[in-house]
N, C-alpha and C. Protein backbone atom coordinates (compact mmCIF):
# COMPACT_ATOMS: atom_id res chain seq x y z
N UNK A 1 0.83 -1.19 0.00
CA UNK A 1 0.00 0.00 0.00
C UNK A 1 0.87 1.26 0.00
N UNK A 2 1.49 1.42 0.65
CA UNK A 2 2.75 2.40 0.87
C UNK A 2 3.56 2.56 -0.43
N UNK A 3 3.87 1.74 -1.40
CA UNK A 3 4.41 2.19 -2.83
C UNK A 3 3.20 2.40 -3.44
N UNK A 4 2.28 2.03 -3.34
CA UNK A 4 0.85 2.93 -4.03
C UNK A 4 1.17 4.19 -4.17
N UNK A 5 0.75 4.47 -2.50
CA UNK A 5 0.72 5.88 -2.12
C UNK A 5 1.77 6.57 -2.44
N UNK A 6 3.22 6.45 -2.68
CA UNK A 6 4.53 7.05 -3.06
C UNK A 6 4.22 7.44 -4.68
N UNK A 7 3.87 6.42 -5.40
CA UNK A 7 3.48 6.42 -7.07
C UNK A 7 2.49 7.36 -7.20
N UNK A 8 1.30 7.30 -6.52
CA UNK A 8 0.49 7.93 -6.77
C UNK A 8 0.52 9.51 -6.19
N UNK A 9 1.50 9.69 -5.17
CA UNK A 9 2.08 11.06 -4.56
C UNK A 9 2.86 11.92 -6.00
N UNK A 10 3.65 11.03 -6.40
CA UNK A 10 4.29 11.39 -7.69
C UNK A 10 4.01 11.80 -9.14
N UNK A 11 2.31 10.54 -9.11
CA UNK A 11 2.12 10.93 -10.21
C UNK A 11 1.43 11.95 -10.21
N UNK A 12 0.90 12.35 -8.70
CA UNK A 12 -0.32 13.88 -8.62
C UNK A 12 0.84 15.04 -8.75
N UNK A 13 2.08 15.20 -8.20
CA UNK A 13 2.88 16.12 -8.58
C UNK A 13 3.53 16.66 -10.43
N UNK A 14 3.06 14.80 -10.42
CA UNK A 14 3.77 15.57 -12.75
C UNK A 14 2.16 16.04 -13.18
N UNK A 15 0.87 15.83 -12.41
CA UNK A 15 0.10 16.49 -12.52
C UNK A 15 -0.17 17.95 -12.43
N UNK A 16 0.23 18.24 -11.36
CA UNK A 16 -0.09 19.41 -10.66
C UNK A 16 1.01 20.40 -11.24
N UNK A 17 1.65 19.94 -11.72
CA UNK A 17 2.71 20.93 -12.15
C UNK A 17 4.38 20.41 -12.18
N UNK A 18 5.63 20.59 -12.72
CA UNK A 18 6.58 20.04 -12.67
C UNK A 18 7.18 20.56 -11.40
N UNK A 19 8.31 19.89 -11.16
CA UNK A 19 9.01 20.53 -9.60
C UNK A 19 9.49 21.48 -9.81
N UNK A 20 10.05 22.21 -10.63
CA UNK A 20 10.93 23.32 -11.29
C UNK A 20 9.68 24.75 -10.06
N UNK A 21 8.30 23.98 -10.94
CA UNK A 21 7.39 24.94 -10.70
C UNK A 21 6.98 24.90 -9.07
N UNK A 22 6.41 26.30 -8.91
CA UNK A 22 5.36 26.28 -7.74
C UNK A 22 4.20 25.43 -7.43
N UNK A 23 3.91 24.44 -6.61
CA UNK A 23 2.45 24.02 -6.98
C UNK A 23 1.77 24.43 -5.74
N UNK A 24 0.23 25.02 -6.82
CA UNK A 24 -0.35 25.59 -5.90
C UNK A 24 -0.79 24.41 -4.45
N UNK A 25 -1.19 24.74 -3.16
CA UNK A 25 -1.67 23.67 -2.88
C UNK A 25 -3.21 23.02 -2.85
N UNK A 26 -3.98 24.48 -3.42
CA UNK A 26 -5.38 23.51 -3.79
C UNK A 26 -5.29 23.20 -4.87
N UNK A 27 -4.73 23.58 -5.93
CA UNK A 27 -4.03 22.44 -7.40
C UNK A 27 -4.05 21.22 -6.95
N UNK A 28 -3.37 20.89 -6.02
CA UNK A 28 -2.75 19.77 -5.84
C UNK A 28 -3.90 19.07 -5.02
N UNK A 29 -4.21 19.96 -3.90
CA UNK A 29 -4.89 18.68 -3.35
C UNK A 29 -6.69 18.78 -4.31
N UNK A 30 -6.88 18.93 -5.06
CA UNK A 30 -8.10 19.18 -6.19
C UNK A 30 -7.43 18.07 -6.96
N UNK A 31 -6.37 17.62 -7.67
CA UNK A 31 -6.08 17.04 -8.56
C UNK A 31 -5.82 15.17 -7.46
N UNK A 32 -5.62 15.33 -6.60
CA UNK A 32 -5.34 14.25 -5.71
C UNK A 32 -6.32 13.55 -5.28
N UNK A 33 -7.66 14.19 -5.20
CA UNK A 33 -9.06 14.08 -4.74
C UNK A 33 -9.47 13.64 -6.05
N UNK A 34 -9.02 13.75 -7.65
CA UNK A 34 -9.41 13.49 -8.88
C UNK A 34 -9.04 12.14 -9.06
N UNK A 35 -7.71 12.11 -8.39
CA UNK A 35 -6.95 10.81 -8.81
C UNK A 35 -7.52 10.09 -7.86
N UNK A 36 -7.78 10.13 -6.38
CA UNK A 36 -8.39 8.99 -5.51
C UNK A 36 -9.72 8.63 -5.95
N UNK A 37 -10.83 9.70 -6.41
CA UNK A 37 -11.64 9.14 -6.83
C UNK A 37 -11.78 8.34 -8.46
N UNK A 38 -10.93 8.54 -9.19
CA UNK A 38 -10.82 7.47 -10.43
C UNK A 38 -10.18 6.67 -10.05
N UNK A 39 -8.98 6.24 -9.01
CA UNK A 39 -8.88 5.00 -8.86
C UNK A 39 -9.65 4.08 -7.81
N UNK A 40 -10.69 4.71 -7.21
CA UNK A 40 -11.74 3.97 -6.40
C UNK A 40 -12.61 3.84 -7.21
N UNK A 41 -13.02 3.92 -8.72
CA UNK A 41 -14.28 3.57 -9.11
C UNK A 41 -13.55 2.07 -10.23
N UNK A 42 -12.01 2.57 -10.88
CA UNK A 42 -11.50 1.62 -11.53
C UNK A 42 -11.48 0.21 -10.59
N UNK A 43 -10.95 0.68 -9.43
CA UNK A 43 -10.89 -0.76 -8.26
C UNK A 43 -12.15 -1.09 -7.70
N UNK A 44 -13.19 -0.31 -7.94
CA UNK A 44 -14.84 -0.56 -7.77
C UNK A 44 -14.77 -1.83 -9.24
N UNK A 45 -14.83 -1.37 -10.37
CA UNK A 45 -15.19 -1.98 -11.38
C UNK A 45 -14.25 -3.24 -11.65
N UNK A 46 -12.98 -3.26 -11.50
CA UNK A 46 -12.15 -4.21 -11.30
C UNK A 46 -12.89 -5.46 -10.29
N UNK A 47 -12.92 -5.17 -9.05
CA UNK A 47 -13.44 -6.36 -7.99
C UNK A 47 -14.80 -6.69 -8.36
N UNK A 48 -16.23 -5.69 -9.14
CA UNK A 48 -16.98 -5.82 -9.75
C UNK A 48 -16.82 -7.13 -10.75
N UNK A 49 -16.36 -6.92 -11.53
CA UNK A 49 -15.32 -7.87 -12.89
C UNK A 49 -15.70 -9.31 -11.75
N UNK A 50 -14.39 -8.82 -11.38
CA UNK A 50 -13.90 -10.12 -10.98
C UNK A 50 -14.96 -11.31 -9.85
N UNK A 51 -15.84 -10.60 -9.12
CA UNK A 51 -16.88 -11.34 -8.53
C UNK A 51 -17.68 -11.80 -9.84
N UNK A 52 -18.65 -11.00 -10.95
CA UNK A 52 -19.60 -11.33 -11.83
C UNK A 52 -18.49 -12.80 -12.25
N UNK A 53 -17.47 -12.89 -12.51
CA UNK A 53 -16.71 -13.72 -13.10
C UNK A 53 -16.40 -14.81 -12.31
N UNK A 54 -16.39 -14.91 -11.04
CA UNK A 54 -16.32 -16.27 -9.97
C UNK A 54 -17.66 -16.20 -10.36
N UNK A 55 -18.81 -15.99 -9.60
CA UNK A 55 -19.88 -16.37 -10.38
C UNK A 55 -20.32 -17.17 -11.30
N UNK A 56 -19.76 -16.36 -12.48
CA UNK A 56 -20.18 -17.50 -13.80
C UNK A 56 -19.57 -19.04 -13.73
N UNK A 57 -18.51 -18.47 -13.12
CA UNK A 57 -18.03 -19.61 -13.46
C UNK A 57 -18.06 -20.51 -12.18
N UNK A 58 -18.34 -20.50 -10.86
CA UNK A 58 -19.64 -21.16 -10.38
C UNK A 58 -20.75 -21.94 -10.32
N UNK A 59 -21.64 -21.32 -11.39
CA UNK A 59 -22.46 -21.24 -12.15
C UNK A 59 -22.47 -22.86 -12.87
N UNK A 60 -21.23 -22.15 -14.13
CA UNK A 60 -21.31 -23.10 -14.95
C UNK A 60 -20.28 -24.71 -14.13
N UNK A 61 -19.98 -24.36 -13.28
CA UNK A 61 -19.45 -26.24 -12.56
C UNK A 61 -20.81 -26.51 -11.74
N UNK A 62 -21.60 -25.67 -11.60
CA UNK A 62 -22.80 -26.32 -11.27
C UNK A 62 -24.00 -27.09 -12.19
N UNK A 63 -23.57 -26.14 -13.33
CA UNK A 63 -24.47 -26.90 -14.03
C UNK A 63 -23.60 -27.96 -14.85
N UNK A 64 -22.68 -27.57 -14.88
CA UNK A 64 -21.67 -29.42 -15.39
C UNK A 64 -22.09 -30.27 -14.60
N UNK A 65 -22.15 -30.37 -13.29
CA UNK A 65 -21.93 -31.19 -11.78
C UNK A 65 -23.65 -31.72 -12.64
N UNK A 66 -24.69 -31.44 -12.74
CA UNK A 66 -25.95 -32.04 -13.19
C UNK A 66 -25.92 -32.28 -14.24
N UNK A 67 -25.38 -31.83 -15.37
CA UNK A 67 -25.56 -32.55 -16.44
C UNK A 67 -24.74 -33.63 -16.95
């Protein structure tokens, strides 16, 4: 979790502006709040995925198991 958070510290800074530059700090924390919420809906839809998909396939050894 901790190299997440380092990557994703980094990648909100080549966001927010290069280091050379000033970054503002509601730039930053506006663009950080952008990035946490697109990667909570990608890791929403990801574990989404991946349950519908145990499921099916569930599913279908159940209906092998009877037929």
């Amino acid at each position: 979790m901790f190299s997440l958070q380092v990557k994703a510290t980094s990648f909100i800074y080549r966001l927010a502006g290069s280091s050379s530059q000033t970054v503002h700090i509601t730039h930053l924390i506006v663009v950080e709040r952008l990035y946490l919420i697109i990667y909570a809906k990608i890791n929403f839809a990801s574990n989404l995925h991946s349950e519908l998909y145990r499921r099916s396939l569930v599913k279908q050894r159940v209906s092998n198991f009877w037929n």
